[in-house]
C-alpha atoms as a PDB file:
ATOM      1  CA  UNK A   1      -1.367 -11.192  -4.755  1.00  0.00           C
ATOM      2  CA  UNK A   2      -4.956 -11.902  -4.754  1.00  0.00           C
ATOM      3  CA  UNK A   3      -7.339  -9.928  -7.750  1.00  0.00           C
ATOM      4  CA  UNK A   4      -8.976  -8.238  -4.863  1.00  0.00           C
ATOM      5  CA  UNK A   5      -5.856  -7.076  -3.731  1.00  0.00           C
ATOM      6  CA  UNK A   6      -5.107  -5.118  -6.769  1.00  0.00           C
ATOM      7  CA  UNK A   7      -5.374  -1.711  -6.648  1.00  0.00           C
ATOM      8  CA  UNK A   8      -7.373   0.603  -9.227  1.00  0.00           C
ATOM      9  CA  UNK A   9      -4.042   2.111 -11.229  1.00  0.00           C
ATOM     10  CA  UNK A  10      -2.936  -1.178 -11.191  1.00  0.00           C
ATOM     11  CA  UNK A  11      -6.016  -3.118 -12.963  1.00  0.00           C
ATOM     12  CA  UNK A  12      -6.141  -0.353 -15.264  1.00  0.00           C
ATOM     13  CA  UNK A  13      -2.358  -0.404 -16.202  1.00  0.00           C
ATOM     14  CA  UNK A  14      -3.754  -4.194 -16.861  1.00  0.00           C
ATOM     15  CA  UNK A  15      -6.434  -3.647 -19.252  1.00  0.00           C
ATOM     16  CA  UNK A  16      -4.317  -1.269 -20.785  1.00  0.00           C
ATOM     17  CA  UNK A  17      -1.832  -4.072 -21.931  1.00  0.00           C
ATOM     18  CA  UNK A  18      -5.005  -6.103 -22.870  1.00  0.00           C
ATOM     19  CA  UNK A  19      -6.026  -3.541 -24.844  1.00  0.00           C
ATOM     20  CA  UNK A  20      -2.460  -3.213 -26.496  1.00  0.00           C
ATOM     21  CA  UNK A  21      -2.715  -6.941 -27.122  1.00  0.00           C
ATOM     22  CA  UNK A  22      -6.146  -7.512 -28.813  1.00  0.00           C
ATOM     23  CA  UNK A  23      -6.775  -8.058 -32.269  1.00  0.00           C
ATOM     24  CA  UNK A  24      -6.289  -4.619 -34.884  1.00  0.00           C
ATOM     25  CA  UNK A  25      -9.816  -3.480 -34.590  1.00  0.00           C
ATOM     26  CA  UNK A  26     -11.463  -5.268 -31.559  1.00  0.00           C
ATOM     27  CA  UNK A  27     -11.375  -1.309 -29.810  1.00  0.00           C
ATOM     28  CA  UNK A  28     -11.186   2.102 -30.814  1.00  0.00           C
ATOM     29  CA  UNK A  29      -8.207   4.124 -30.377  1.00  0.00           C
ATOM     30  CA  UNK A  30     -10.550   6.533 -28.158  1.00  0.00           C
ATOM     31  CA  UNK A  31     -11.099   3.755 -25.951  1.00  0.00           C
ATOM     32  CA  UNK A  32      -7.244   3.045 -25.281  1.00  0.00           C
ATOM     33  CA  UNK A  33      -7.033   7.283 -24.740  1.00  0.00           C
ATOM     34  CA  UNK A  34     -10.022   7.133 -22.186  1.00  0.00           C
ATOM     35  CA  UNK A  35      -8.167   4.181 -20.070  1.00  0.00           C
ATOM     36  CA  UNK A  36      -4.639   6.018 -20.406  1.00  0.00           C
ATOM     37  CA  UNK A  37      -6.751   9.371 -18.778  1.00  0.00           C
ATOM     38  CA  UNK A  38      -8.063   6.976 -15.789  1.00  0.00           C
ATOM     39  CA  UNK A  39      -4.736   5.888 -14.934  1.00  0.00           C
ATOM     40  CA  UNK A  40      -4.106   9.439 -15.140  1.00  0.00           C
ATOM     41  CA  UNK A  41      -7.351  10.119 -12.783  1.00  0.00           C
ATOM     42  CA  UNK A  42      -6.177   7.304 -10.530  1.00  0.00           C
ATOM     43  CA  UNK A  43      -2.756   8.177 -10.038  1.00  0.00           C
ATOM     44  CA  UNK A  44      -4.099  11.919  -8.769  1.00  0.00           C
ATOM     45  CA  UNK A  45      -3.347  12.309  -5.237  1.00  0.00           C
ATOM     46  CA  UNK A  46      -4.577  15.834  -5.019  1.00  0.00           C
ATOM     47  CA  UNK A  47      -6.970  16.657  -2.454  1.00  0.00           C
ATOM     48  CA  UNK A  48      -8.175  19.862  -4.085  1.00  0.00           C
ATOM     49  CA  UNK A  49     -11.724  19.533  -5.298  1.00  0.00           C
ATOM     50  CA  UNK A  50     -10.878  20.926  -8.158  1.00  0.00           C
ATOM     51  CA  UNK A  51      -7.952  18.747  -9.232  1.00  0.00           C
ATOM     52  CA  UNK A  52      -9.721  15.198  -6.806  1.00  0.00           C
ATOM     53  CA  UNK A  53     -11.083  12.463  -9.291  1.00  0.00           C
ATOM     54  CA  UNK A  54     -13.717  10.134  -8.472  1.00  0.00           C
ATOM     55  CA  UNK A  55     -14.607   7.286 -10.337  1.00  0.00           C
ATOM     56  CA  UNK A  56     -17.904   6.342 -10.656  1.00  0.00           C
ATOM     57  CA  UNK A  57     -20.177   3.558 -12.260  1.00  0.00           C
ATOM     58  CA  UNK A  58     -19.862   4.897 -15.791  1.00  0.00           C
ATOM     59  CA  UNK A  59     -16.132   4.050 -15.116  1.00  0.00           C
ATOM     60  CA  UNK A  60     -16.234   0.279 -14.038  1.00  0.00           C
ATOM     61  CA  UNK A  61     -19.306  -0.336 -16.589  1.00  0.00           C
ATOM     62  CA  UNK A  62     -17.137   1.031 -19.416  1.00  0.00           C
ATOM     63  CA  UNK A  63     -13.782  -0.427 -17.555  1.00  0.00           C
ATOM     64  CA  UNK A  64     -15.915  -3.777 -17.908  1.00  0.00           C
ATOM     65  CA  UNK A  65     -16.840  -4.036 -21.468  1.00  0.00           C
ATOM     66  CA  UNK A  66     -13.355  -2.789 -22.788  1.00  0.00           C
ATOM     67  CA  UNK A  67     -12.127  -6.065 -20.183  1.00  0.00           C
ATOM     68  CA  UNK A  68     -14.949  -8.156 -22.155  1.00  0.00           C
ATOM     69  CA  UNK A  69     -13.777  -6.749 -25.338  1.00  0.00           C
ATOM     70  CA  UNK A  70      -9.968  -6.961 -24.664  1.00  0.00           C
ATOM     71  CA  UNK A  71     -10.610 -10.456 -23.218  1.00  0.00           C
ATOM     72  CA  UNK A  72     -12.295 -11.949 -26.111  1.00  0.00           C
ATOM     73  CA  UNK A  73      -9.880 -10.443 -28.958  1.00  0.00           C
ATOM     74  CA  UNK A  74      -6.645 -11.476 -27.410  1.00  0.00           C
ATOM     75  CA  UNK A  75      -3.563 -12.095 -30.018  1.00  0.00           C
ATOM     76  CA  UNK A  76      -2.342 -14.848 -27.576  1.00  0.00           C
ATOM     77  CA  UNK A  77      -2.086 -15.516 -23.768  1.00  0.00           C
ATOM     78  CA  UNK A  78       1.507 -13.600 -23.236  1.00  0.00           C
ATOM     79  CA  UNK A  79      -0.417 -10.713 -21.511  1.00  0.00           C
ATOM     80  CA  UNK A  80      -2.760 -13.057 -19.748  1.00  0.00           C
ATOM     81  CA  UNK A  81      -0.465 -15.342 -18.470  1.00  0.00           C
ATOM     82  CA  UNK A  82       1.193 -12.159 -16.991  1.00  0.00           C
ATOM     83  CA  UNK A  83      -1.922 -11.364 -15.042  1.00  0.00           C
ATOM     84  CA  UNK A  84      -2.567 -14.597 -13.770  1.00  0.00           C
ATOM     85  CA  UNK A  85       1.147 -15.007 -12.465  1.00  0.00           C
ATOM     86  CA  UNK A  86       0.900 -11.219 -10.751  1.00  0.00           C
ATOM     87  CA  UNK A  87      -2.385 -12.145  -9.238  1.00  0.00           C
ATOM     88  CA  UNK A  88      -1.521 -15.354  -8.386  1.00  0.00           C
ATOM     89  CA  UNK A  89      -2.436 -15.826  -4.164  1.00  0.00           C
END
């Protein structure tokens, strides 16, 4: 499975275990919440308007430097590793 590949619930369920696996204080809690509500978003299949979610920039920019963040304040590579093996071609 190629990055590309991956879809958007997917990457987030990702950064998510990054996120579980950085050093105590490298993010906020509220920054953990926000990713656990666009899995949420992502997993939404509704086609009401009222109940559809978009993501937009402020999503990816924010998805970015939480992946930055995460990325930089790893414990170890176990989570890593993981990635690389699932998104392995």
């Amino acid at each position: 499975m190629n990055w590309d590949s991956v879809d958007l619930t997917t990457k987030l369920k990702y950064l998510e275990a990054l996120m579980g696996n950085s050093t105590s204080g490298a993010l906020d809690t509220q920054d953990i919440q926000i990713i656990r509500a666009l899995i949420t978003g992502s997993q939404n299949t509704h086609t009401h308007e009222d109940l559809r979610f978009d993501i937009t920039n402020s999503h990816y920019r924010f998805m970015k430097a939480a992946w930055d963040t995460a990325m930089s304040n790893q414990k170890n590579n176990d989570v890593i590793n993981i990635i690389k093996t699932l998104t392995k071609p």
